[in-house]
PDB file of N, CA and C in Angstrom:
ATOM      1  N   UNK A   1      86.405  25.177  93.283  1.00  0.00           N
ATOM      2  CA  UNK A   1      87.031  24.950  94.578  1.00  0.00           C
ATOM      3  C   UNK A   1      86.147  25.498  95.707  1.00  0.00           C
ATOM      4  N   UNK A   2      85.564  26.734  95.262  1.00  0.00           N
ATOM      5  CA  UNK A   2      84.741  26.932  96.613  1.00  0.00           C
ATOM      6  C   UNK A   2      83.447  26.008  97.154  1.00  0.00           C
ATOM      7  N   UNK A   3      83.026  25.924  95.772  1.00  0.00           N
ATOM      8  CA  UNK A   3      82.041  25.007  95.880  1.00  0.00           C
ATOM      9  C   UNK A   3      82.369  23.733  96.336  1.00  0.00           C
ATOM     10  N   UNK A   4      83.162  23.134  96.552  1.00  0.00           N
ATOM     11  CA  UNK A   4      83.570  22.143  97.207  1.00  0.00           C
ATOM     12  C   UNK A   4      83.540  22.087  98.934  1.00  0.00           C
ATOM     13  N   UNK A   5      84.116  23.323  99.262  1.00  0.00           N
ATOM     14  CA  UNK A   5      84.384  24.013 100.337  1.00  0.00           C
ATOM     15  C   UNK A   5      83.103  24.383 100.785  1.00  0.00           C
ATOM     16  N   UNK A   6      82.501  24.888 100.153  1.00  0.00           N
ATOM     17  CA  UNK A   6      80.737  24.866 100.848  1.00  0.00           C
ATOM     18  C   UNK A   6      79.785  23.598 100.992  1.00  0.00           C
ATOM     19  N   UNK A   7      80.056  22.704  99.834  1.00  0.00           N
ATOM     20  CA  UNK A   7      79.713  21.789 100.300  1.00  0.00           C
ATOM     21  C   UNK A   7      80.049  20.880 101.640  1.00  0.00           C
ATOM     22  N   UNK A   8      81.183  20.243 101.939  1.00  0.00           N
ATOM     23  CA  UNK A   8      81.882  20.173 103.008  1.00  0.00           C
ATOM     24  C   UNK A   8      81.434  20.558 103.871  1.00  0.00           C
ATOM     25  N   UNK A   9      81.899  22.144 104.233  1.00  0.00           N
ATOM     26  CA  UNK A   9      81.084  22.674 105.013  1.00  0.00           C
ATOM     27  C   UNK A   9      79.733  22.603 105.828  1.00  0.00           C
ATOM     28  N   UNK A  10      78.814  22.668 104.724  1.00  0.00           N
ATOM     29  CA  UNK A  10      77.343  22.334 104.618  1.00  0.00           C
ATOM     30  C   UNK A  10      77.341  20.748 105.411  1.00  0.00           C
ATOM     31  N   UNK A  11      78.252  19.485 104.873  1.00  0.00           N
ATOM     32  CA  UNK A  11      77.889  18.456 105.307  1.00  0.00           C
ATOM     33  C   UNK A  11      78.042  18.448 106.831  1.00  0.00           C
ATOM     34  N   UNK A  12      79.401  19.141 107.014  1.00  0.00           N
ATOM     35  CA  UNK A  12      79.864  19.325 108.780  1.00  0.00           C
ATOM     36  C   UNK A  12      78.528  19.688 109.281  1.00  0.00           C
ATOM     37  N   UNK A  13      77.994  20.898 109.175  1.00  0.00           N
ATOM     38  CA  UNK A  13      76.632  21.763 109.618  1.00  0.00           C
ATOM     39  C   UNK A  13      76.191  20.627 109.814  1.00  0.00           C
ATOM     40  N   UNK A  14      75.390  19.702 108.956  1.00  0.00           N
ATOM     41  CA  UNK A  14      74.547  18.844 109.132  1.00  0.00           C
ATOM     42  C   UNK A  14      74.376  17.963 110.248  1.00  0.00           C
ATOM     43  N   UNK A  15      76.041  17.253 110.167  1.00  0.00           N
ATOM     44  CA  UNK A  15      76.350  16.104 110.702  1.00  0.00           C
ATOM     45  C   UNK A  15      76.050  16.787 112.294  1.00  0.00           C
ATOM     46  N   UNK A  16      76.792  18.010 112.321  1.00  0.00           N
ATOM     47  CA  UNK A  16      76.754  18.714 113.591  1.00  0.00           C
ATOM     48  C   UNK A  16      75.365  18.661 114.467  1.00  0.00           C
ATOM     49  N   UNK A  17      74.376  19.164 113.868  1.00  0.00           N
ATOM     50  CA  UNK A  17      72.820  19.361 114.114  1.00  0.00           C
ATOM     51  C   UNK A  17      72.682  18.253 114.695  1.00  0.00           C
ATOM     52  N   UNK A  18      73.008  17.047 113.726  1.00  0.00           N
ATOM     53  CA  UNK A  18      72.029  15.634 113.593  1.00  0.00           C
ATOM     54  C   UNK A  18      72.283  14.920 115.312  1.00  0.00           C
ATOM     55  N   UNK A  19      73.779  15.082 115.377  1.00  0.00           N
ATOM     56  CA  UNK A  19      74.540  14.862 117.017  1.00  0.00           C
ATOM     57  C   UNK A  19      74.070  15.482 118.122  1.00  0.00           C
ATOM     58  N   UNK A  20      73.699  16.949 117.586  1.00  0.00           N
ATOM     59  CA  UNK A  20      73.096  17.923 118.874  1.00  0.00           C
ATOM     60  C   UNK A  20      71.353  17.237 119.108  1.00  0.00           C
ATOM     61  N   UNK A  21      70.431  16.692 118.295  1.00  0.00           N
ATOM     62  CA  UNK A  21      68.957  16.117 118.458  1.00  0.00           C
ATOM     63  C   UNK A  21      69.113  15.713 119.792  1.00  0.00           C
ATOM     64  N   UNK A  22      68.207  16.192 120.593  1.00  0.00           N
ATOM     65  CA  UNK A  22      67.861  15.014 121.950  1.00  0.00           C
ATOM     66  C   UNK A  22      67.014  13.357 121.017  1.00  0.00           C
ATOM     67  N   UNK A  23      67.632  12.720 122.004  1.00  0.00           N
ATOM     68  CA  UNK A  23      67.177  10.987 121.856  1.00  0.00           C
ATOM     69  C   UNK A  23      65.954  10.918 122.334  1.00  0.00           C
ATOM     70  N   UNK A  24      65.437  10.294 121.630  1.00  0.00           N
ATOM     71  CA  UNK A  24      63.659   9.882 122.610  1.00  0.00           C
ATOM     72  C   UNK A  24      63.945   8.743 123.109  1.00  0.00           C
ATOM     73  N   UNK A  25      63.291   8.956 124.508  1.00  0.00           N
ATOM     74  CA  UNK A  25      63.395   8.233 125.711  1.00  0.00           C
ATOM     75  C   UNK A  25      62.240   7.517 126.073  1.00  0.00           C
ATOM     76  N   UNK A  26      61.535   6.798 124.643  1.00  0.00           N
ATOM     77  CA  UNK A  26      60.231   6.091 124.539  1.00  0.00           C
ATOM     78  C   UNK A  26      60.010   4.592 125.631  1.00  0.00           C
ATOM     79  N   UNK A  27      59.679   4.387 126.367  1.00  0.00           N
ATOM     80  CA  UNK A  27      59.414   3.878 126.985  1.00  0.00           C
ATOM     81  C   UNK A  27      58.617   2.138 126.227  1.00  0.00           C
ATOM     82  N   UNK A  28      59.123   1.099 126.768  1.00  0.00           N
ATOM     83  CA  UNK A  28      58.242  -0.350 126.059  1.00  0.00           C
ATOM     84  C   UNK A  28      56.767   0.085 126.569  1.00  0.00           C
ATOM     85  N   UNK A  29      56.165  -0.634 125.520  1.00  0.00           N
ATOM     86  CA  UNK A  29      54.639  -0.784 125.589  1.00  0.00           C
ATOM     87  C   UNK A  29      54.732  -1.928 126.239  1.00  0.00           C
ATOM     88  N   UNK A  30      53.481  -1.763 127.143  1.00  0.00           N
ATOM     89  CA  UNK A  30      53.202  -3.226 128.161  1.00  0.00           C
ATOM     90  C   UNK A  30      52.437  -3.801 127.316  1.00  0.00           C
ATOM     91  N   UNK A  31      51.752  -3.464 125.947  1.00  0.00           N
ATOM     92  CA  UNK A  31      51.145  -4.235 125.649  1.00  0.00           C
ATOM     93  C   UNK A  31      51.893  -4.855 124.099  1.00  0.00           C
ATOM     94  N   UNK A  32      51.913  -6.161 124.123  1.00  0.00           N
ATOM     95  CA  UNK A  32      52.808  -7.547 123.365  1.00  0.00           C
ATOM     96  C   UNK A  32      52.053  -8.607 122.877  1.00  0.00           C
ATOM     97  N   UNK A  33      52.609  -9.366 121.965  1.00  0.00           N
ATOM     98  CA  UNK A  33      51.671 -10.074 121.540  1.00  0.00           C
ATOM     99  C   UNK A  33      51.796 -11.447 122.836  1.00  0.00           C
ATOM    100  N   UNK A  34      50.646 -11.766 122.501  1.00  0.00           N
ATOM    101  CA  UNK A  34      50.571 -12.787 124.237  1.00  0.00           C
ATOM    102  C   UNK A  34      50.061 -12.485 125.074  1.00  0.00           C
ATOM    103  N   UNK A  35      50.202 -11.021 125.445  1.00  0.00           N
ATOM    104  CA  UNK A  35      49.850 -10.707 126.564  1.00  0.00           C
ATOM    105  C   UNK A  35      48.133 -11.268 126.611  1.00  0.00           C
ATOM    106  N   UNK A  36      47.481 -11.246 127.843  1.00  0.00           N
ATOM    107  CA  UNK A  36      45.906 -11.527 128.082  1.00  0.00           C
ATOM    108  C   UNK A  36      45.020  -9.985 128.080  1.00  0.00           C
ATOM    109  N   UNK A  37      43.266 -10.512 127.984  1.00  0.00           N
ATOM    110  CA  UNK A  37      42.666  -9.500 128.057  1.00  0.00           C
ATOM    111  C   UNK A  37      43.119  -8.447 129.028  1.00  0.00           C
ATOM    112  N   UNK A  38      43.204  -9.234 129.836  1.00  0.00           N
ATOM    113  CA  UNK A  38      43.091  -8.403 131.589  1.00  0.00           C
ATOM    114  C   UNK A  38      44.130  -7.736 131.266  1.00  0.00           C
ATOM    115  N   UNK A  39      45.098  -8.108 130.919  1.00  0.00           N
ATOM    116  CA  UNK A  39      46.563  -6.620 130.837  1.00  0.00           C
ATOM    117  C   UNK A  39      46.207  -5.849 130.004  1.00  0.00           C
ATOM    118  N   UNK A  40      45.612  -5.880 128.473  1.00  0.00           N
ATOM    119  CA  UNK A  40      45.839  -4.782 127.495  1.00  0.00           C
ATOM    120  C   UNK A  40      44.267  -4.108 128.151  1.00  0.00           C
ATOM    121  N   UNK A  41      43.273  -4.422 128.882  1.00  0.00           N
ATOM    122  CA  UNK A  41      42.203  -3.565 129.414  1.00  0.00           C
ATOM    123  C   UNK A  41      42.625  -2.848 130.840  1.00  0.00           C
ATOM    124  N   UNK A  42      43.329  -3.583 131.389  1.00  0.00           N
ATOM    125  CA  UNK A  42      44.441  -2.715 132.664  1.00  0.00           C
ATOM    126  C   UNK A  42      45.037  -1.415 131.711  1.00  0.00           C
ATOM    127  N   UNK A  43      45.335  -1.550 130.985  1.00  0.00           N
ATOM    128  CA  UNK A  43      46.166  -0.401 130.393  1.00  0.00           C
ATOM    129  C   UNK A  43      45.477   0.284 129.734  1.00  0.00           C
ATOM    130  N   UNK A  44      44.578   0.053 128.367  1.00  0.00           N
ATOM    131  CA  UNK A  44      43.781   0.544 127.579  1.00  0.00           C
ATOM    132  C   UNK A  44      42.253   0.513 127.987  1.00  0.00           C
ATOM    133  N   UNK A  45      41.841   0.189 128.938  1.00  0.00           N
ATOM    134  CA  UNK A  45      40.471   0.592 130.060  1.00  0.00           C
ATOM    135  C   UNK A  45      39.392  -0.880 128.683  1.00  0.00           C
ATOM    136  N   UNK A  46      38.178  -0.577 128.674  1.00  0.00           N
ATOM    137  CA  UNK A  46      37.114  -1.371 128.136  1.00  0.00           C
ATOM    138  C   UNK A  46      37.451  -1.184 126.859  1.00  0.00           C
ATOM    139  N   UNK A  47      37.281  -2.189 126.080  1.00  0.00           N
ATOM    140  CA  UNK A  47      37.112  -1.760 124.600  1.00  0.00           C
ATOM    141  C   UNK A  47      35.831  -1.855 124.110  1.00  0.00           C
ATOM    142  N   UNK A  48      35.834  -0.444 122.809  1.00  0.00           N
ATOM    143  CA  UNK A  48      34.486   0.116 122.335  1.00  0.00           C
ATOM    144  C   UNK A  48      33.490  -0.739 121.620  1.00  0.00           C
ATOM    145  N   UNK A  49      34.618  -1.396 121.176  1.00  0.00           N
ATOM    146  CA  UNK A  49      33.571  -2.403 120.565  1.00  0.00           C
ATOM    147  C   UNK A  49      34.327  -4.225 119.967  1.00  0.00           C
ATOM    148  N   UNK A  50      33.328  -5.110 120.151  1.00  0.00           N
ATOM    149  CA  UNK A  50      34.072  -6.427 120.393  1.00  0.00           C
ATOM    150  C   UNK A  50      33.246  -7.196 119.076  1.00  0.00           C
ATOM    151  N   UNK A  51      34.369  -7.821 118.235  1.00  0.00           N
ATOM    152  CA  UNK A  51      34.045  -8.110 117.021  1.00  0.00           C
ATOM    153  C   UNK A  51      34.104 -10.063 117.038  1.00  0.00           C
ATOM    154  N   UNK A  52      33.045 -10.935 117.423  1.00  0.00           N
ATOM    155  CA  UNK A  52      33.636 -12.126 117.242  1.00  0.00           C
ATOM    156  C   UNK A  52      33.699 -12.870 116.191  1.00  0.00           C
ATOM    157  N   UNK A  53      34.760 -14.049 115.680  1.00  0.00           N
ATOM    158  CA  UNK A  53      34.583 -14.370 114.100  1.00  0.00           C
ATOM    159  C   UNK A  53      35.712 -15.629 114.039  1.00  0.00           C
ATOM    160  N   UNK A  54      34.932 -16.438 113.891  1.00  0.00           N
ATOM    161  CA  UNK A  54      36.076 -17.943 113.922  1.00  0.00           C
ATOM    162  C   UNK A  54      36.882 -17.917 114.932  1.00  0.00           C
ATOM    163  N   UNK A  55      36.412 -18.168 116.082  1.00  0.00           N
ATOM    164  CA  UNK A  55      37.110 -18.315 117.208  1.00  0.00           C
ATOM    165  C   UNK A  55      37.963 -17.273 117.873  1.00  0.00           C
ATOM    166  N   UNK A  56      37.701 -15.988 116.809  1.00  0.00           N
ATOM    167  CA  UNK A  56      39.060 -15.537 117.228  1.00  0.00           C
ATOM    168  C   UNK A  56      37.862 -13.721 117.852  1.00  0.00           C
ATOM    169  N   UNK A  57      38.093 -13.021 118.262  1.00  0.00           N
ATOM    170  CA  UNK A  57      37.763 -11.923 118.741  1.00  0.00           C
ATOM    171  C   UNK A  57      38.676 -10.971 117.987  1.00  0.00           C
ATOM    172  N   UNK A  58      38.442  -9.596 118.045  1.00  0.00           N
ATOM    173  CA  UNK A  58      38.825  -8.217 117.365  1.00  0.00           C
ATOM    174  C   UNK A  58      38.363  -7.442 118.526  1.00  0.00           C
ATOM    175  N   UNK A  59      38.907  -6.700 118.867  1.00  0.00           N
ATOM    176  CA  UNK A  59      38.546  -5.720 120.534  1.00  0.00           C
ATOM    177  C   UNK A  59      39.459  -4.225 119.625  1.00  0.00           C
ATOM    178  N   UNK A  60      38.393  -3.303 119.039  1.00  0.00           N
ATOM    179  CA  UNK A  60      38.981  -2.060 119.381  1.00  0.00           C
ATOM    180  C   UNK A  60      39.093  -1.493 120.739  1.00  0.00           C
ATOM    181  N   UNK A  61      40.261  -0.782 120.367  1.00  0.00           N
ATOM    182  CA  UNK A  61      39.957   0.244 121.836  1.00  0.00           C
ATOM    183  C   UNK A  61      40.583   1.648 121.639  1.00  0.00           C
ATOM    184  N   UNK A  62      40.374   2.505 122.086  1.00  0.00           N
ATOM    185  CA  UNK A  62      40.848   4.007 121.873  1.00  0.00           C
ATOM    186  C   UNK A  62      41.990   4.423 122.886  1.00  0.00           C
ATOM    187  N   UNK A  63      43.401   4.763 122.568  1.00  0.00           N
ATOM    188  CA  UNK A  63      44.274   4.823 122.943  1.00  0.00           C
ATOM    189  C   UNK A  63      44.087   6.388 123.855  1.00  0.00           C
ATOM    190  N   UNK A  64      44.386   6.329 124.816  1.00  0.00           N
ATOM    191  CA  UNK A  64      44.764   8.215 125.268  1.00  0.00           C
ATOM    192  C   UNK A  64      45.160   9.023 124.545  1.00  0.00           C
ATOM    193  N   UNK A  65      46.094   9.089 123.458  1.00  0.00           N
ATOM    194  CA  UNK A  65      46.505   9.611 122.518  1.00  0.00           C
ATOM    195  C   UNK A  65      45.121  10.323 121.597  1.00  0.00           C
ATOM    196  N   UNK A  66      43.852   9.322 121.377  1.00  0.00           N
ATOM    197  CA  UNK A  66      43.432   9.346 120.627  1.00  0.00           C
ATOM    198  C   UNK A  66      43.297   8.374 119.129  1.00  0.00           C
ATOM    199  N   UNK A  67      44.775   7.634 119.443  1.00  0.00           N
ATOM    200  CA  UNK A  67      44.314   6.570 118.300  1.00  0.00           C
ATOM    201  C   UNK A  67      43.385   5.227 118.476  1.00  0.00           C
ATOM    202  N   UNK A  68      43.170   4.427 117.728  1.00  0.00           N
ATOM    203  CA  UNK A  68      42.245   3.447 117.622  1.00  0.00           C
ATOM    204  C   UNK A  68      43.214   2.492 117.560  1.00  0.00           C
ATOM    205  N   UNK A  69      43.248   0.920 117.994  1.00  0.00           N
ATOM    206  CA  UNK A  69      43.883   0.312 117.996  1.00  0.00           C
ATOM    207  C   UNK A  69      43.084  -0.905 117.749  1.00  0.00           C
ATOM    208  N   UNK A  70      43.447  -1.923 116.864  1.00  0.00           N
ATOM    209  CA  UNK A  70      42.435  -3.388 116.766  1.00  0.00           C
ATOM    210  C   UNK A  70      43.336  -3.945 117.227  1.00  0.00           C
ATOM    211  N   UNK A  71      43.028  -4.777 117.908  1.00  0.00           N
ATOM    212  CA  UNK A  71      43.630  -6.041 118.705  1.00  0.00           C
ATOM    213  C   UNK A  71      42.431  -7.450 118.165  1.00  0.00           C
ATOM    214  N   UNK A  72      43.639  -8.217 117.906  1.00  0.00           N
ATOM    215  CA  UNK A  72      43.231  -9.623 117.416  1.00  0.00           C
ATOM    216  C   UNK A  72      43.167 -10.512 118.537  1.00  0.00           C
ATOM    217  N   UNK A  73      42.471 -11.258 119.598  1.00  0.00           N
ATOM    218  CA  UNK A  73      43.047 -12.109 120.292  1.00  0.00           C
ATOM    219  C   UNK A  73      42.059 -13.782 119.641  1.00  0.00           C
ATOM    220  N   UNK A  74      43.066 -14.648 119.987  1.00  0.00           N
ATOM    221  CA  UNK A  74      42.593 -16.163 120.219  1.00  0.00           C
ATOM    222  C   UNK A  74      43.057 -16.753 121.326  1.00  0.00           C
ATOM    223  N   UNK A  75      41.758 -17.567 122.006  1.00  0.00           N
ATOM    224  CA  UNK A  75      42.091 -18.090 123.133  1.00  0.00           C
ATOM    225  C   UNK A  75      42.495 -17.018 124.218  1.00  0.00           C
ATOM    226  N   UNK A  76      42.241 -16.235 124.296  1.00  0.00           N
ATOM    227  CA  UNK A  76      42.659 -15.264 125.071  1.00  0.00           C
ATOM    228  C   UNK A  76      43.827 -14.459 125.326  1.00  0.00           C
ATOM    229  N   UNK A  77      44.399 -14.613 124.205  1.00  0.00           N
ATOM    230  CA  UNK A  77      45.680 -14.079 123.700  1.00  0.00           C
ATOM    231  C   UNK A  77      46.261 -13.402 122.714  1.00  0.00           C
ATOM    232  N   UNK A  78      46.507 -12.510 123.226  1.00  0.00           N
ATOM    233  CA  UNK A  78      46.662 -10.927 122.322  1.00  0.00           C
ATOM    234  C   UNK A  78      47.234 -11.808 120.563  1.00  0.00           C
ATOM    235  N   UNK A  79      46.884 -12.087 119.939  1.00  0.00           N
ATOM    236  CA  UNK A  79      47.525 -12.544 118.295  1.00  0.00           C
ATOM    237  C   UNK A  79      48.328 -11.461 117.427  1.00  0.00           C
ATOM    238  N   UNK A  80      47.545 -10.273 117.191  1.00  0.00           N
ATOM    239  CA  UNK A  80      47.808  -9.126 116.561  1.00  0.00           C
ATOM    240  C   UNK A  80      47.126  -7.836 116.750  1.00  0.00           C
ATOM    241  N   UNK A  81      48.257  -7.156 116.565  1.00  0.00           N
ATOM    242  CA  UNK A  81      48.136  -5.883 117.029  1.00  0.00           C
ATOM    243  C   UNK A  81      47.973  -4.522 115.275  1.00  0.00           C
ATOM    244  N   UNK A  82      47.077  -3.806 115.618  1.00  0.00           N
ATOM    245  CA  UNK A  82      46.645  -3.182 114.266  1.00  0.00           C
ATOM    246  C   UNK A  82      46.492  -1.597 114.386  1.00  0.00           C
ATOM    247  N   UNK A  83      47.202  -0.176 113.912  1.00  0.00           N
ATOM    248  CA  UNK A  83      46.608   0.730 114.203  1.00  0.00           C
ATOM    249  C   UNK A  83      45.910   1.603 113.122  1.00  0.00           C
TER     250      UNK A  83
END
């Protein structure tokens, strides 16, 4: 019986915590698939290096964060996004 009672317990605790977390208040990325060069280099500045290959381009670029990001475009249009 107690053990029941602690468990319980224990789950309330939990549930309690999980309610008290602040929400992240992440903001949309401007950058989407579609979007054009000119917006994801407005945002993400020059990219380091430009990969061309069946029509289609590969544009790393280095995020502020620090991450690396490949971007796929064709025709001038963001295709896929890679981190």
């Amino acid at each position: 019986m107690k053990a029941l009672i602690a468990i319980v317990l224990l789950g309330a605790i939990g549930v309690g915590a999980y309610y008290q977390m602040p929400k992240s208040k992440s903001q949309p990325s401007p950058i989407h698939q579609g979007a054009s060069v000119a917006e994801v280099e407005k945002v993400l500045g020059p990219p380091q290096r430009v990969l061309k290959q069946f029509g289609q381009e590969m544009r790393i670029y280095k995020g502020q964060s620090g991450k690396k990001y490949v971007l796929t475009f064709a025709n001038d249009e963001l295709v896929e996004i890679q981190q």
